[in-house]
N, C-alpha and C. Protein backbone atom coordinates (compact mmCIF):
# COMPACT_ATOMS: atom_id res chain seq x y z
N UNK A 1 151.93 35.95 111.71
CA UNK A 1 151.55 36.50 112.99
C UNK A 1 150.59 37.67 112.76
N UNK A 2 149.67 37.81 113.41
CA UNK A 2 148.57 39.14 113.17
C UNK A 2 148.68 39.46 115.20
N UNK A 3 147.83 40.36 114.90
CA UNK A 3 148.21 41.25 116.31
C UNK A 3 147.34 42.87 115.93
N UNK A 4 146.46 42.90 116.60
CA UNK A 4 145.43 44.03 116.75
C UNK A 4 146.31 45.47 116.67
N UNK A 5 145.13 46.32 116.42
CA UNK A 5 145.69 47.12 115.78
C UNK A 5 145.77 48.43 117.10
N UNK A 6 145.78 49.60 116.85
CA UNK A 6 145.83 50.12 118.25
C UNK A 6 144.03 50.40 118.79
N UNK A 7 143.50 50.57 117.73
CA UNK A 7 141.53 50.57 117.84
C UNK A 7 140.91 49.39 118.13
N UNK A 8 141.70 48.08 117.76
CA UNK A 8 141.25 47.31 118.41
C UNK A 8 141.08 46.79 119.94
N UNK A 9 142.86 47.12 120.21
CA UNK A 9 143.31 46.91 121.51
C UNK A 9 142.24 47.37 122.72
N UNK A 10 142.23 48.87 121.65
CA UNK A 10 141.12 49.43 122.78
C UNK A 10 139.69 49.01 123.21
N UNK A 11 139.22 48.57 121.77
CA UNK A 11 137.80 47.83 121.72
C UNK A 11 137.66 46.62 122.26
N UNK A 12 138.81 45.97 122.68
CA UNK A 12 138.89 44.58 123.15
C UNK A 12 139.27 45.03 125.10
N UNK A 13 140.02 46.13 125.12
CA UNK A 13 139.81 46.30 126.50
C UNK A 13 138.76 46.98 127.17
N UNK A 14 137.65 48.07 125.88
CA UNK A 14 136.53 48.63 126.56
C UNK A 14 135.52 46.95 126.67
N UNK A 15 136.03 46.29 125.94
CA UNK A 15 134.19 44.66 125.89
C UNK A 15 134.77 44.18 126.97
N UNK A 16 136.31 43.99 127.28
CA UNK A 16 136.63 43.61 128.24
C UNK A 16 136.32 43.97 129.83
N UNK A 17 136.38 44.99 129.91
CA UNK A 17 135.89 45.88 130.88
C UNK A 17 134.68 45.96 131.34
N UNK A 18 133.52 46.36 130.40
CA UNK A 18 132.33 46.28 130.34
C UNK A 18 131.51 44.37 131.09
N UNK A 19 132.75 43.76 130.65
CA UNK A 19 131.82 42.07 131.11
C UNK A 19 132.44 42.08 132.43
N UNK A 20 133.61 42.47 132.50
CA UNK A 20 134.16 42.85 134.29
C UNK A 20 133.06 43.71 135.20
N UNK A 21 132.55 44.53 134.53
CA UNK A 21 131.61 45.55 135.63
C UNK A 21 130.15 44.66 135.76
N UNK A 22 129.55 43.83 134.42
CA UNK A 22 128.55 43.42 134.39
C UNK A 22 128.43 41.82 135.74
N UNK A 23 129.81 41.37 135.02
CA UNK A 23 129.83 40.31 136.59
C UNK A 23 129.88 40.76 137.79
N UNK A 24 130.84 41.81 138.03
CA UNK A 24 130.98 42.31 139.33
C UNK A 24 129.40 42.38 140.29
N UNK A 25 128.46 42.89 138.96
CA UNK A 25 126.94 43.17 139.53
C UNK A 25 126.51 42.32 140.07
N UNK A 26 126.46 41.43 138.96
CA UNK A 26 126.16 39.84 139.21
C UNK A 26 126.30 39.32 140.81
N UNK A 27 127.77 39.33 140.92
CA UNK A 27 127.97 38.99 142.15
C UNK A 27 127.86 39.88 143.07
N UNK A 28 127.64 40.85 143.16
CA UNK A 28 127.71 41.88 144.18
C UNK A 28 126.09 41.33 145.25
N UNK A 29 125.48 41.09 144.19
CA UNK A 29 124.03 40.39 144.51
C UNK A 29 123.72 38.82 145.40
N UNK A 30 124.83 38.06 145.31
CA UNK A 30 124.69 36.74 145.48
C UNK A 30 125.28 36.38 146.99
N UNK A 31 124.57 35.54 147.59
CA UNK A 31 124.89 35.57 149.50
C UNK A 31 126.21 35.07 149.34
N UNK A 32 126.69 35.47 150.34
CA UNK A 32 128.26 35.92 150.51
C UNK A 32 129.37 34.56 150.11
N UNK A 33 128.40 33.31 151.08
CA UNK A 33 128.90 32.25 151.13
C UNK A 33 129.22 31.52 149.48
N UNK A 34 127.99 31.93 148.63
CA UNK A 34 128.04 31.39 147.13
C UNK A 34 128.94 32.54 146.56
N UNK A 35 128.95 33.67 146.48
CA UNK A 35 130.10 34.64 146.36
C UNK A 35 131.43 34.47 146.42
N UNK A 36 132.21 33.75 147.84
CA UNK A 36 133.21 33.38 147.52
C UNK A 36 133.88 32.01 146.99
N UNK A 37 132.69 31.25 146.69
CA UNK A 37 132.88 30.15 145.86
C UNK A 37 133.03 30.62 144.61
N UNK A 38 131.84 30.93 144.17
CA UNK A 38 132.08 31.49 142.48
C UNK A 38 133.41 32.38 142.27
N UNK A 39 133.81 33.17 143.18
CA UNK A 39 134.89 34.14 143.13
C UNK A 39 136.09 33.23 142.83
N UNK A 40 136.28 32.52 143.80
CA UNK A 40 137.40 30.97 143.78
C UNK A 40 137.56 30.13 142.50
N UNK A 41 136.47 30.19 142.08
CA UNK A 41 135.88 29.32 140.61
C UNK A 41 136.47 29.74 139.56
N UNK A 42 136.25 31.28 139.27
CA UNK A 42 136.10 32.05 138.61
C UNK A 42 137.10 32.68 137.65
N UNK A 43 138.52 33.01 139.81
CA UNK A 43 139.37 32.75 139.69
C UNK A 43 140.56 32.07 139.09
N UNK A 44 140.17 30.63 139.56
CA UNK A 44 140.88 29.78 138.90
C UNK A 44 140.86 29.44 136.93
N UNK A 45 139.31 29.88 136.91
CA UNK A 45 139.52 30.04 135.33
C UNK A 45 140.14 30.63 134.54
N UNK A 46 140.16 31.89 135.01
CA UNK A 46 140.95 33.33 134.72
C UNK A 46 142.24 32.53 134.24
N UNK A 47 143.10 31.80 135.01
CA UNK A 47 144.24 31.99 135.47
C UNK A 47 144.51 30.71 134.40
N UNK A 48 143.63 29.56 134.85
CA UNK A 48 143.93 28.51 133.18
C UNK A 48 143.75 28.58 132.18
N UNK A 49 142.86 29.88 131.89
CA UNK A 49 142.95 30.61 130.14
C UNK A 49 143.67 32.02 130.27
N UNK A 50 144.31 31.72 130.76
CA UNK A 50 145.27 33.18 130.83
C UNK A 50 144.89 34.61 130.58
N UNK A 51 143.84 34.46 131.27
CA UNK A 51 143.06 36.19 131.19
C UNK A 51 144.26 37.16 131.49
N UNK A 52 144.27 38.10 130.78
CA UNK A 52 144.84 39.60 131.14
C UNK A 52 143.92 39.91 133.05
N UNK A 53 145.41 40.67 133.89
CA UNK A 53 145.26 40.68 134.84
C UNK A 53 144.43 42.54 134.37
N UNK A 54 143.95 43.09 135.28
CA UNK A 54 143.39 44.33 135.20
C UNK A 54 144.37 44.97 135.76
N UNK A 55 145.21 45.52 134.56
CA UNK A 55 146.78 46.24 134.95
C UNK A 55 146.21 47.99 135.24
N UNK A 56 145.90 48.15 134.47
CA UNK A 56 145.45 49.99 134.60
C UNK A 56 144.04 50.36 135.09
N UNK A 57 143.32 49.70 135.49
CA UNK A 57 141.88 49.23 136.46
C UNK A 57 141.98 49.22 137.70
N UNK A 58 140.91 50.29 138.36
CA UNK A 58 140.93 49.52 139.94
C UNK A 58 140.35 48.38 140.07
N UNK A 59 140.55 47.27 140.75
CA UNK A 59 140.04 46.30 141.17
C UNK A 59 139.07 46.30 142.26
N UNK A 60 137.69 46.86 142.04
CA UNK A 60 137.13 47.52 142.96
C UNK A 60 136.30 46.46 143.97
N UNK A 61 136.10 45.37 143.54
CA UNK A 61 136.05 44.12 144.20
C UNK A 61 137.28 42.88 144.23
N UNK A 62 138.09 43.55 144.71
CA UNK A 62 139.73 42.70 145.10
C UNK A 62 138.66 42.16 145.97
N UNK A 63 138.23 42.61 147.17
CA UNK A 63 138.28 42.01 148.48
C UNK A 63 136.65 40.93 148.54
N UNK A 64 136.36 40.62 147.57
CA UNK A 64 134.89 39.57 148.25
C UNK A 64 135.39 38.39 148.46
């Protein structure tokens, strides 16, 4: 079994973070209607590769 170390954890939740803010842009840009498709999409991927939920993060686009 291996398992990151505590510098990693962090480095894997700052890259993590960083591709969260870079999509957010992404979409912040895109007409509303393709917005909540991709969001739905996106969603559902998250959830069949078992992404980490954003536990200590605001979720500053919960609502598109």
């Amino acid at each position: 079994m291996i398992s990151l170390t505590g510098d990693g954890r962090r480095i894997a939740n700052e890259a993590t973070g960083r591709r969260r803010r870079e999509n957010a842009r992404i979409v912040d840009v895109m007409p509303s209607g393709q917005r909540r498709h991709l969001v739905e999409a996106l969603q559902a991927f998250a959830e069949a590769g078992a992404e980490p939920s954003v536990a200590n993060g605001a979720q500053a686009h919960a609502t598109w």
